[in-house]
Protein backbone atom coordinates (compact mmCIF):
# COMPACT_ATOMS: atom_id res chain seq x y z
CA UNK A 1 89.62 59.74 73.11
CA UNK A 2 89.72 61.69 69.44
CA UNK A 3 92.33 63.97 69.39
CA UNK A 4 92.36 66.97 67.66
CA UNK A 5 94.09 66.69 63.80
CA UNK A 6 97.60 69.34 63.65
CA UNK A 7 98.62 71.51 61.01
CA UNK A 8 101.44 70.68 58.96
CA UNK A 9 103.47 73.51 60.63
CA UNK A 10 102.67 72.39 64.09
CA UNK A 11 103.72 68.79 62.97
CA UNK A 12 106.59 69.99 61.61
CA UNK A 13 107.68 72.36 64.49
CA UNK A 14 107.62 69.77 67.35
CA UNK A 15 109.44 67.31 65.06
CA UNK A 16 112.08 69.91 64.89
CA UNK A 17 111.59 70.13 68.96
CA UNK A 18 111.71 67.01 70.15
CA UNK A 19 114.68 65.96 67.79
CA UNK A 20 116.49 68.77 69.65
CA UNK A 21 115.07 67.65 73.02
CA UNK A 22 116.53 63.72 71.86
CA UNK A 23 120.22 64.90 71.27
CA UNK A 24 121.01 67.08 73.80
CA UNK A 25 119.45 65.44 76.71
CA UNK A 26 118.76 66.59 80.51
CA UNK A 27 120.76 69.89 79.81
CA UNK A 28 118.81 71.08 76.65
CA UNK A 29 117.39 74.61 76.96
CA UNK A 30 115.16 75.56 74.29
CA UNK A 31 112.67 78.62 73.20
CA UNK A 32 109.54 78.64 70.79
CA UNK A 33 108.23 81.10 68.96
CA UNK A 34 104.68 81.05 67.12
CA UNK A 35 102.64 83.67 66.80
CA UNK A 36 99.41 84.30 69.08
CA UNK A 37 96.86 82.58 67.38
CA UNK A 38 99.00 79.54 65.82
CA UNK A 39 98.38 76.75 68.82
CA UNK A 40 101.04 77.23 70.54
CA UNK A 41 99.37 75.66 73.81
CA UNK A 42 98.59 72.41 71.12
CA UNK A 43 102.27 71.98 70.11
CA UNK A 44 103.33 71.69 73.84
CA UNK A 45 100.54 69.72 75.16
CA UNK A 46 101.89 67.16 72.14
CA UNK A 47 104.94 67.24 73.14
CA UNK A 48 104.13 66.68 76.89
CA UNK A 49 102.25 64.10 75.92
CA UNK A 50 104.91 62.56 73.76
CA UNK A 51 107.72 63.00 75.81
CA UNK A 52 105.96 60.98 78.99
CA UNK A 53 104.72 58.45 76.60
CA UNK A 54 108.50 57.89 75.20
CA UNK A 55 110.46 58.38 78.25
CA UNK A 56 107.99 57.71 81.25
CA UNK A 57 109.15 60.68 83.32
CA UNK A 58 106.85 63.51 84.64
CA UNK A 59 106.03 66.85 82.72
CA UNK A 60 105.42 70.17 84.69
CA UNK A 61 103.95 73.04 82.59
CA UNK A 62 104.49 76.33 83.93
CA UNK A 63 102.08 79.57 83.26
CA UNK A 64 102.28 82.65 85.20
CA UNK A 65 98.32 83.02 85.69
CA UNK A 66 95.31 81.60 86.96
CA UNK A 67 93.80 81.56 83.35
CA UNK A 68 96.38 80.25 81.49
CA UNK A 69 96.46 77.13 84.41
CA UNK A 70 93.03 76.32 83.66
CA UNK A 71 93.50 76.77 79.74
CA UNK A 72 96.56 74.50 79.52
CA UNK A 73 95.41 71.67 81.88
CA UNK A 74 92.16 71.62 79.86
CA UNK A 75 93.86 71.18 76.87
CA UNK A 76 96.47 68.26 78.26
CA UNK A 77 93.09 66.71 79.27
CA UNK A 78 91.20 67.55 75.84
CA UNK A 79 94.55 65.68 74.35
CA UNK A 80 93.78 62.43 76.82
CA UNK A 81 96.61 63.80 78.88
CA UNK A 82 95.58 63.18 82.87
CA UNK A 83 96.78 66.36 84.77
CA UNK A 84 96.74 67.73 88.41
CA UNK A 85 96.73 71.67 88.64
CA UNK A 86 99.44 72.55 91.74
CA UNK A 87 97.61 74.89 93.48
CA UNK A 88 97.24 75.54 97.46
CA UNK A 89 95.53 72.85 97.97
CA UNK A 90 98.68 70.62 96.95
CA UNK A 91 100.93 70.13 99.50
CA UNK A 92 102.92 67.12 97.68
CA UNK A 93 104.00 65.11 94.88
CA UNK A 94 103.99 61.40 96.12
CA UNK A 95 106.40 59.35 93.99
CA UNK A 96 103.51 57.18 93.63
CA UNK A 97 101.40 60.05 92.34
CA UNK A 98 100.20 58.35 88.86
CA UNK A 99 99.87 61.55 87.27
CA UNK A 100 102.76 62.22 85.01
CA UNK A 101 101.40 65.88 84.16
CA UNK A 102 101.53 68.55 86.08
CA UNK A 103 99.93 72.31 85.34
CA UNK A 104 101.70 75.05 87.83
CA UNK A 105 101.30 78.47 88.64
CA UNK A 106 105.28 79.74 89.32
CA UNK A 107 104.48 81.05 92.62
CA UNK A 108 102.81 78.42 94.26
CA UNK A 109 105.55 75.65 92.54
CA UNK A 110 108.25 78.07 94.20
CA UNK A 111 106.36 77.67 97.32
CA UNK A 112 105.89 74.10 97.71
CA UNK A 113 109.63 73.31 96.50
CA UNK A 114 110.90 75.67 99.25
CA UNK A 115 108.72 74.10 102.01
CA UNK A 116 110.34 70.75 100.62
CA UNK A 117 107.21 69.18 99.48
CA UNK A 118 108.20 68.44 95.93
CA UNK A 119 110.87 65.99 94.80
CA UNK A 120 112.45 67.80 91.62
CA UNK A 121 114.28 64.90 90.42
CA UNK A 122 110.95 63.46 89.42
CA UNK A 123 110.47 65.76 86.72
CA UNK A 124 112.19 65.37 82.88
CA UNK A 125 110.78 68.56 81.06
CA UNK A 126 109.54 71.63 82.21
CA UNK A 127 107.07 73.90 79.96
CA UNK A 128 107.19 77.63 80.22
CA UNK A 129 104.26 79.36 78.69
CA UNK A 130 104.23 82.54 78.08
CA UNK A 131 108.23 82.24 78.41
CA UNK A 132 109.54 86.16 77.52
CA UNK A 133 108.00 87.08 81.60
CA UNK A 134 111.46 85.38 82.25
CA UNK A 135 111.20 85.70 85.86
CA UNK A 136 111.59 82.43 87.31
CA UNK A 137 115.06 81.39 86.36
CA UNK A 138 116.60 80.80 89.76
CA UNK A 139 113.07 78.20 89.88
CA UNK A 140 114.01 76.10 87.22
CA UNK A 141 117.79 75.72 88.10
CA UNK A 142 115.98 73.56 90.83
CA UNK A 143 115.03 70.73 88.50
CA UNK A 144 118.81 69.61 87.47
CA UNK A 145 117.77 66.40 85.77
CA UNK A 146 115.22 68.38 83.50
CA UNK A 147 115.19 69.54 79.97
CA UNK A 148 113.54 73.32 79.24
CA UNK A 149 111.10 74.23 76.49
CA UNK A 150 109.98 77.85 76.57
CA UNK A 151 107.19 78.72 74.53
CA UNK A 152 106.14 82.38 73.30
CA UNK A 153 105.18 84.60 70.67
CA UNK A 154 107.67 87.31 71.30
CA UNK A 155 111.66 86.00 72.20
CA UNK A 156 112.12 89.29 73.85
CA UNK A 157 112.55 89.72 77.40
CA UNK A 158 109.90 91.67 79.47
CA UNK A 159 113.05 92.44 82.14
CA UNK A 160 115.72 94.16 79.88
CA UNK A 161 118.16 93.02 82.61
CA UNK A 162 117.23 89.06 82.08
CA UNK A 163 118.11 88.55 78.38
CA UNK A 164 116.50 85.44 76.99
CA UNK A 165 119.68 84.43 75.43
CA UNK A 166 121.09 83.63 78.81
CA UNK A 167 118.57 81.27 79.89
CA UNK A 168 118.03 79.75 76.56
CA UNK A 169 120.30 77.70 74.15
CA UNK A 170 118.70 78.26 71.41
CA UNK A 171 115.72 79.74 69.04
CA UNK A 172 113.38 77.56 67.58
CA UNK A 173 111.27 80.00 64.94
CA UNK A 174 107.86 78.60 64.30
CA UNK A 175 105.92 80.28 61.31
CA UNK A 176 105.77 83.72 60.77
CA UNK A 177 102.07 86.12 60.92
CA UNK A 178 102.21 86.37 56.99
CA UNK A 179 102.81 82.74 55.97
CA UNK A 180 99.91 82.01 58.42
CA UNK A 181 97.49 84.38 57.03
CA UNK A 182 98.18 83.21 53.36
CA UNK A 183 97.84 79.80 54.32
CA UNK A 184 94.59 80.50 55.93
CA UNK A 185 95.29 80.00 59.41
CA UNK A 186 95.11 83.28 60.49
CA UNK A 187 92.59 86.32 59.71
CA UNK A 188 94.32 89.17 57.75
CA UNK A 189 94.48 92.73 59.22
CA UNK A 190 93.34 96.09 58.22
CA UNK A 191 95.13 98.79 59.70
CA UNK A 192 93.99 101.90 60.26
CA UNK A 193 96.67 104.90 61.96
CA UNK A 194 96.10 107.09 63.67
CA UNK A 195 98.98 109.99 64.24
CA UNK A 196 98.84 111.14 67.89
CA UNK A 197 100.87 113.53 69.68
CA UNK A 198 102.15 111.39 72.54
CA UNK A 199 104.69 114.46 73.96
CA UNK A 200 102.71 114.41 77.23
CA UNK A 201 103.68 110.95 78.38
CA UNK A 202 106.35 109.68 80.44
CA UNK A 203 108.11 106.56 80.84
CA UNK A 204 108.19 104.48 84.03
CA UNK A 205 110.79 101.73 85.76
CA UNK A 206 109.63 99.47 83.52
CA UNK A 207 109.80 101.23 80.24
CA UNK A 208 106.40 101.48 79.23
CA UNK A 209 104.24 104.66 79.48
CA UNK A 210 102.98 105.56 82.86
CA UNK A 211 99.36 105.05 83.57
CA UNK A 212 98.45 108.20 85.03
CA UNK A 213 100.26 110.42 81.55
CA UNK A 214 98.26 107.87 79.89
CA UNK A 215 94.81 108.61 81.57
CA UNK A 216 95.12 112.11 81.09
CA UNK A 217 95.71 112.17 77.39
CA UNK A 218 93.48 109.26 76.06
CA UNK A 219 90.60 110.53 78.86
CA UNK A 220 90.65 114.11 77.58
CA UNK A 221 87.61 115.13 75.69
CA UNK A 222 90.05 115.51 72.21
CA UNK A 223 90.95 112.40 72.05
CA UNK A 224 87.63 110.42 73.28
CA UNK A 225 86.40 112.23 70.54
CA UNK A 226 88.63 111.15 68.07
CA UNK A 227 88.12 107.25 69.62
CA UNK A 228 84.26 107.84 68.54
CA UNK A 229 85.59 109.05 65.08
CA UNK A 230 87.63 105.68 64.54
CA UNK A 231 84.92 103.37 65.82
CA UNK A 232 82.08 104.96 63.56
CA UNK A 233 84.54 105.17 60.84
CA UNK A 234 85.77 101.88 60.47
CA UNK A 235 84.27 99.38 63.20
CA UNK A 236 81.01 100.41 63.77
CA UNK A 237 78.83 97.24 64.37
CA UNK A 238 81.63 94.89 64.80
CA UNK A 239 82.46 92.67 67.39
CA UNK A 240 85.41 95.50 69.31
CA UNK A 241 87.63 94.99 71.54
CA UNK A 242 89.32 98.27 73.32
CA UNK A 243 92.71 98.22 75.09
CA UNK A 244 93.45 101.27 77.40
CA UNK A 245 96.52 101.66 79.74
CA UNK A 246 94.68 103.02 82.14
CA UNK A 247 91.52 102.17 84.72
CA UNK A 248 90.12 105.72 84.40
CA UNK A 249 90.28 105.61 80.58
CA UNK A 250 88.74 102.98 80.48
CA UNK A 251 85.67 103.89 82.50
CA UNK A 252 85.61 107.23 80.65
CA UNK A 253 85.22 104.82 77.24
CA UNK A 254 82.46 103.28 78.92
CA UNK A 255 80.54 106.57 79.48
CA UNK A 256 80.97 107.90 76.31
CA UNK A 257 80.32 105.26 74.35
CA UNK A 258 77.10 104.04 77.15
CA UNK A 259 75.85 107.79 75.98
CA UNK A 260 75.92 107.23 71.94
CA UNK A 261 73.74 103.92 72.62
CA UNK A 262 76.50 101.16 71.71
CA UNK A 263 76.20 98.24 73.19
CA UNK A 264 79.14 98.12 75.51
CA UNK A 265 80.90 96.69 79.12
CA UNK A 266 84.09 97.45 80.96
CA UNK A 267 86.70 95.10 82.59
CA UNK A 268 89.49 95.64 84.41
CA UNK A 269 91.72 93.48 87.40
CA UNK A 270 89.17 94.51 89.84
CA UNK A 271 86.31 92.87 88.25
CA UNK A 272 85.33 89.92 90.41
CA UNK A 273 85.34 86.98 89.02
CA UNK A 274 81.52 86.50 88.49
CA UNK A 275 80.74 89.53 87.12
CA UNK A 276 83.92 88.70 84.60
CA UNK A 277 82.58 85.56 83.58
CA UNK A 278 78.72 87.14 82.98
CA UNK A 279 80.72 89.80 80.90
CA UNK A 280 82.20 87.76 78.72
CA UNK A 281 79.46 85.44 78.31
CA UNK A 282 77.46 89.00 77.11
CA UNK A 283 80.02 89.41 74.92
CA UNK A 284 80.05 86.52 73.32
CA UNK A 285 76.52 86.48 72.25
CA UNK A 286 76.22 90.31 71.58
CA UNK A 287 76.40 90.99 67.93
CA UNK A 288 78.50 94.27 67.21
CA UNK A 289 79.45 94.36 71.89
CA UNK A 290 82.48 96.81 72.22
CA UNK A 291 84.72 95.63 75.76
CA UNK A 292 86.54 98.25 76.83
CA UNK A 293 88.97 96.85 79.02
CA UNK A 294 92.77 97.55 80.66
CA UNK A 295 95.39 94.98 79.66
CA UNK A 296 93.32 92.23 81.30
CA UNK A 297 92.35 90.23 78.08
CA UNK A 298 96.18 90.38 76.91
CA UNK A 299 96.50 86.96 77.45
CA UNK A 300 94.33 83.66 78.84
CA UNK A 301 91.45 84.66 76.32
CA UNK A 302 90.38 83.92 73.58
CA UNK A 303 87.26 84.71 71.65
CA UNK A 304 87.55 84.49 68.19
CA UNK A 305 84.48 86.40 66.89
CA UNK A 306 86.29 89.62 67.80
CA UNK A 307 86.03 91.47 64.35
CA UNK A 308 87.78 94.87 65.45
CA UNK A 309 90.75 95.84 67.51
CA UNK A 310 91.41 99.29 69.26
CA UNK A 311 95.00 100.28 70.50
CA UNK A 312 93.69 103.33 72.70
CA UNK A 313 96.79 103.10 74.39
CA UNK A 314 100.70 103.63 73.10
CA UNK A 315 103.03 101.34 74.32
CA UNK A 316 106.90 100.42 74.21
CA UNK A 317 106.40 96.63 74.54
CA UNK A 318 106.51 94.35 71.40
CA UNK A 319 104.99 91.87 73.37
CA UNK A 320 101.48 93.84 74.28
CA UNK A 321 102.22 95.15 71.05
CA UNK A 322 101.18 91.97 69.36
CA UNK A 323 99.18 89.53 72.42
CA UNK A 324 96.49 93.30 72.06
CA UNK A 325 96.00 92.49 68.25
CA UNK A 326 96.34 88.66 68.39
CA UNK A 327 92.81 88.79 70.21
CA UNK A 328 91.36 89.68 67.14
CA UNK A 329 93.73 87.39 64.63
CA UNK A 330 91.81 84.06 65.00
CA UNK A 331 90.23 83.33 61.64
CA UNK A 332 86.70 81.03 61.65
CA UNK A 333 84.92 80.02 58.36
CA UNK A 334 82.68 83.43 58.17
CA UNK A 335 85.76 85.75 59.39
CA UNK A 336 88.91 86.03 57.11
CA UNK A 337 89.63 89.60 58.35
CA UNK A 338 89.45 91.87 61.03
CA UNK A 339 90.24 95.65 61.82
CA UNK A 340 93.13 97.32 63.72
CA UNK A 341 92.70 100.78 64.80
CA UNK A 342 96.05 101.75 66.27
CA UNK A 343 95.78 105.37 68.07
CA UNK A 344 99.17 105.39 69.69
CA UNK A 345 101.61 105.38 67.25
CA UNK A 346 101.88 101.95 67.80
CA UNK A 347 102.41 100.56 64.29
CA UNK A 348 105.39 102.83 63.34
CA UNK A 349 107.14 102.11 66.33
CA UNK A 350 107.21 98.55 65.87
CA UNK A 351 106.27 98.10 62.01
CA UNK A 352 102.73 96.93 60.88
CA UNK A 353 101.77 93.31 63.00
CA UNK A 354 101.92 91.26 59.99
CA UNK A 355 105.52 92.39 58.77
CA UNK A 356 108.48 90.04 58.80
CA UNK A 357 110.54 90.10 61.93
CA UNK A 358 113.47 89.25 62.88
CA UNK A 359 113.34 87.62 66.05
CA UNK A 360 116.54 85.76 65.72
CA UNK A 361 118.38 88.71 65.98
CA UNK A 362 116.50 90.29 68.30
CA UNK A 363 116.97 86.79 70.69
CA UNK A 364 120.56 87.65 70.27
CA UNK A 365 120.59 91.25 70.44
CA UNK A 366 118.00 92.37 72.63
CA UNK A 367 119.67 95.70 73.89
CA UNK A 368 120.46 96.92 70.23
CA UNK A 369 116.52 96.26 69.82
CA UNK A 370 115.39 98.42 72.92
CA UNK A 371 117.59 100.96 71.97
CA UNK A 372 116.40 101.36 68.56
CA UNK A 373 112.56 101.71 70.18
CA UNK A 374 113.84 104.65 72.86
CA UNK A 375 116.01 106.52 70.08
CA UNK A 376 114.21 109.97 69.73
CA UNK A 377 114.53 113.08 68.10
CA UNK A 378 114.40 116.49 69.96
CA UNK A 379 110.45 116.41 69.29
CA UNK A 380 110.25 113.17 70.51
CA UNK A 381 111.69 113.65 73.51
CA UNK A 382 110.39 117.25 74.64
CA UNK A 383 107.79 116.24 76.93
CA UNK A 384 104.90 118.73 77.54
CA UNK A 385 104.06 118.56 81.28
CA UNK A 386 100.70 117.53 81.60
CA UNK A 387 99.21 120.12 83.53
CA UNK A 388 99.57 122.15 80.53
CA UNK A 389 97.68 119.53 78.81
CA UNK A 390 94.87 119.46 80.69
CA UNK A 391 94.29 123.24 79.73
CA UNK A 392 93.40 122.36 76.56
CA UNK A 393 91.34 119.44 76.66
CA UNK A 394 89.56 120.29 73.52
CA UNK A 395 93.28 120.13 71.51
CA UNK A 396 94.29 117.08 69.60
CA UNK A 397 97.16 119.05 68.25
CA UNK A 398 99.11 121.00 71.05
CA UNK A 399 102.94 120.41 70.08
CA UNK A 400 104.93 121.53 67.06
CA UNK A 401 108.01 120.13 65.58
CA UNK A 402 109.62 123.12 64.83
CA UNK A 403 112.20 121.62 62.95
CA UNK A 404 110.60 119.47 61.00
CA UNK A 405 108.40 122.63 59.67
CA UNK A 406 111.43 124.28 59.04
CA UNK A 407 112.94 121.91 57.17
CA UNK A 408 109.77 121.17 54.92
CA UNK A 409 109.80 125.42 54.74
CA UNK A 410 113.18 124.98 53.44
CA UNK A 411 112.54 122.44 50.63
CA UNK A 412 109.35 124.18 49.65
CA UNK A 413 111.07 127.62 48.78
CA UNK A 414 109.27 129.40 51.85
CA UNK A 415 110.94 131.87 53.82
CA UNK A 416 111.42 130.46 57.86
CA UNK A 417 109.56 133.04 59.32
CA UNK A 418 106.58 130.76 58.08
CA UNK A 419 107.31 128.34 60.48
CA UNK A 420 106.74 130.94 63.42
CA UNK A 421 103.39 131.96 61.55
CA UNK A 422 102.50 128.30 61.84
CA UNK A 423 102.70 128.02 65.09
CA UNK A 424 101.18 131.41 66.22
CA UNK A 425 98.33 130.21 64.48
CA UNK A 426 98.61 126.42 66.27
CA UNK A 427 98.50 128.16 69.85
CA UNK A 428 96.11 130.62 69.01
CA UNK A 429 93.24 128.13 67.96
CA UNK A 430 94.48 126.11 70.73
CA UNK A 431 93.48 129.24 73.47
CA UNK A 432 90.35 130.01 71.27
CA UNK A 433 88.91 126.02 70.93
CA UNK A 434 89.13 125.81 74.67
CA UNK A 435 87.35 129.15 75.84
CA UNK A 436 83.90 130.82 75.82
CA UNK A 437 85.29 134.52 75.81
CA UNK A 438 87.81 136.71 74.24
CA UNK A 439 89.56 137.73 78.30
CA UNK A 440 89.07 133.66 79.14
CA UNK A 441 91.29 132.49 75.31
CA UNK A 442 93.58 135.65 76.47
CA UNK A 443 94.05 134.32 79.82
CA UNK A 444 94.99 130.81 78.29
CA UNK A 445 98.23 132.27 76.92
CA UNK A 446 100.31 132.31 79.81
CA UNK A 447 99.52 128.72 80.27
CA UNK A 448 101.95 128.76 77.19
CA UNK A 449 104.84 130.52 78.05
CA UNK A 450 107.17 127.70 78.63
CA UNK A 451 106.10 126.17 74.98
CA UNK A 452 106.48 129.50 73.56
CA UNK A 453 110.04 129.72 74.98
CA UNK A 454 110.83 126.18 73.48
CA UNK A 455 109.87 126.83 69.99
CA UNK A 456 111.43 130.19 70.03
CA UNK A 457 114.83 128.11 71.12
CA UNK A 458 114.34 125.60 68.44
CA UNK A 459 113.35 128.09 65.62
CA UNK A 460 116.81 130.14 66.86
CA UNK A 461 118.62 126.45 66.23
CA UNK A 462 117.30 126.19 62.78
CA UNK A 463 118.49 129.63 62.27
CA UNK A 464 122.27 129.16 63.42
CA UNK A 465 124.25 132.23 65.23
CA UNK A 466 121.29 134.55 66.24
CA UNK A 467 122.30 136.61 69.40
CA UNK A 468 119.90 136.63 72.55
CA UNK A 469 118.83 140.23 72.16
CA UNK A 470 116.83 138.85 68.39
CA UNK A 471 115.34 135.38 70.79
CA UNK A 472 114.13 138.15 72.96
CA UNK A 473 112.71 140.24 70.02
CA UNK A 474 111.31 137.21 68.79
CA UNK A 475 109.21 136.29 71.75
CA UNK A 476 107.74 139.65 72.17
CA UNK A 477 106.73 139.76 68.69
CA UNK A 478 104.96 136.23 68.95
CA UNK A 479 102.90 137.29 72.09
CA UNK A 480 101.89 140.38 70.51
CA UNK A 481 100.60 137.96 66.91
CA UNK A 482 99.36 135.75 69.00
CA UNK A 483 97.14 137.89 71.39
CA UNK A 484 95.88 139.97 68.36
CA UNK A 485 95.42 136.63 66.69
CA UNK A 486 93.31 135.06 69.35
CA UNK A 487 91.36 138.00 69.81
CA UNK A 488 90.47 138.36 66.12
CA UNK A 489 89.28 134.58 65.79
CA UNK A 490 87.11 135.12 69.18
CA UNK A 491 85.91 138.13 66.89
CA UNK A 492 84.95 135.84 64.33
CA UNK A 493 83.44 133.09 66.12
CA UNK A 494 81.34 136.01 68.14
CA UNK A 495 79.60 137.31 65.05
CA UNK A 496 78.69 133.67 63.55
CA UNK A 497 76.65 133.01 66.73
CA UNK A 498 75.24 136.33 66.14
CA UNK A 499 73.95 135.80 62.51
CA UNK A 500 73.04 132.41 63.94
């Protein structure tokens, strides 16, 4: 059977692997990293296929889902490699099983080796894909006589309380994003930012932004309106794929974008299986299809006509981070770029996809690296609840760094009472964007109170020693500005519809 030709890099990378694997033997616990999009699943299927050629001992690869199964055995077999997928309907491994290659899901390997059904000593060298999940340590201490290659694009530990360092010997670094777009293996990025006011979210046990903060500000009608400004901007007509945190968001993308006439489907985990499969086969063929989808296409898919990516979501993990914008990185003879639209901040928290990292360090100093991702100012990390939030749906802007403003006052030559006029203003188009009558934009105000009383204590800050008698002062003058404000834009707005 032909086998498919490797790159120089991936030649040269599981040289450097299997020399490693030679001299240090049974023991030897070793981690990958290529980027999404450079073959890693080729570079381990050689080396399976090397390793049971040279030492005649079985090879269990290890993925964490159903798709990624099916992906690796096909390539093992595309390779000439024979494999048997352990799934339920394996109950054993008969030492006189002539497969030598084995595809696993974790769960169902734990299962079988607990009943007993599995003789461990059989097996030389386990393969972890998609090794930073880092969850089944306690599995692979079973396998005593075997040697560990974990492969992944991101060394970095989705459990902050598993390092990777203590489970692997070493990191082997693979090429990074920018050598393999300028040797033309991968497709080169355009980035487009979006700044977004993310003060309404909260984190969850595992770190990451909560689903339901996240549904509330990416389904509000400010920013699915600004999600329609990015697409028409700068992917309209391209092959788009959208990434949302959240179920409801993603429906809501659906809707809106159904409405405008673009050609577009929704997927998320409870999408059977058929429908998935007629879904992606519609996107496939469907020049300029957007899927809208929820984490579900992170990983275990691949379509590389995908022109455009959308981060409608902000997240805290590296690893989403880059498997969202990998979709899009596979480069084909009529694509040698694609489009990221990031609309969560994404790209300064974790530098542009393509930059340089340093994932040796981070392998060795993971909790310095979270740490630098949850440092935040006093902006930052003033969260504004998110009932107050859904007041204002028609807001993209309803925060205010208030010392930031004063600071840029400051080095301007303005006076600081400019920063208060700022905001004034800020609230009161804020009450007047989301109401049909003067009373109703009036009304909004004491939706604000608590926000008022923040800025007013963050302004005083800026200020130094001001005594609670001028705070009080302070806050009676701003709801008197604001009020007359509000009511003089209403005013305004009144007599254009008029002359209208």
């Amino acid at each position: 059977m032909p086998t498919k030709q490797l790159y120089h890099y991936q030649q040269k990378d599981i040289d450097t692997l299997f020399e490693k694997l030679e001299s240090r033997g049974t023991n030897c616990r070793l981690l990958y990293q290529l980027p999404t999009g450079g073959g890693k699943t080729m570079i381990f299927s050689k080396i399976a296929s090397k390793y049971i050629e040279q030492y005649q001992r079985k090879v269990i690869v290890l993925t964490h889902r159903t798709e990624l199964c099916k992906q690796s055995a096909a390539a093992l077999k595309m390779l000439g490699i024979p494999n048997k997928m352990i799934n339920s309907a394996v109950k054993r491994i008969s030492r006189k099983e002539t497969y030598q290659c084995y595809v696993a899901m974790v769960e169902t390997l734990k299962n079988r080796i607990n009943d007993g059904l599995i003789d461990t000593s059989m097996v030389g060298l386990i393969i972890v894909d998609e090794a930073h999940h880092n969850s089944f340590q306690k599995l692979l201490s079973k396998f005593e006589n075997a040697a560990i290659i974990g492969v992944t694009a991101t060394p970095l530990s989705s459990d902050i309380n598993l390092p990777m360092h203590k489970n692997y010997d070493e990191l082997v670094l693979g090429e990074q994003i920018g050598s393999l777009i300028n040797q033309g293996f991968l497709a080169k990025p355009t980035t487009w930012r979006y700044d977004v006011e993310l003060n309404t979210l909260k984190t969850g046990i595992t770190g990451d932004f909560t689903v339901s903060t996240s549904d509330e500000l990416y389904s509000s009608q400010a920013m699915t309106d600004l999600l329609v400004h990015a697409y028409e901007s700068h992917a309209k007509n391209k092959k788009t794929l959208i990434f949302n945190n959240g179920i409801f968001t993603s429906r809501k993308v659906y809707e809106v974008f159904s409405s405008l006439g673009y050609p577009i489907q929704h997927l998320d985990n409870s999408t059977s299986p058929v429908e998935r499969t007629e879904i992606l086969k519609w996107f496939k063929k469907t020049k300029g299809a957007i899927l809208t989808s929820v984490s579900i296409l992170t990983t275990g898919f691949d379509e590389p006509t995908i022109q455009a990516v959308i981060l409608n979501r902000a997240t805290t993990s590296i690893t989403l981070y880059h498997q969202m914008i990998g979709r899009g990185s596979r480069r084909l003879p009529q694509k040698k770029t694609f489009t990221i639209i990031d609309m969560g901040n994404n790209t300064d928290r974790f530098g542009d996809w393509n930059t340089e990292i340093d994932w040796k360090t981070i392998f060795e100093n993971p909790d310095a690296f979270y740490a630098s991702l949850h440092t935040q100012t006093s902006y930052e990390a003033h969260q504004i609840p998110s009932d107050m939030r859904a007041k204002f749906p028609n807001s993209l802007e309803i925060s205010f760094d208030v010392q930031s403003a004063h600071q840029l006052a400051l080095d301007s030559g303005q006076k600081a009472k400019t920063v208060i006029r700022d905001s004034i203003r800020q609230h009161a188009l804020m009450c007047a964007d989301n109401s049909d009558s003067i009373s109703e934009a009036l009304s909004l105000v004491d939706e604000l109170l608590r926000e008022i009383d923040w800025r007013i204590k963050q302004y005083s800050k800026c200020l130094g020693k001001v005594t609670k008698n001028y705070m009080e002062w302070l806050k009676e003058d701003y709801l008197a500005k604001l009020r007359k404000l509000i009511t003089k834009i209403m005013g305004r707005r009144a007599l254009l519809k008029m002359a209208v």
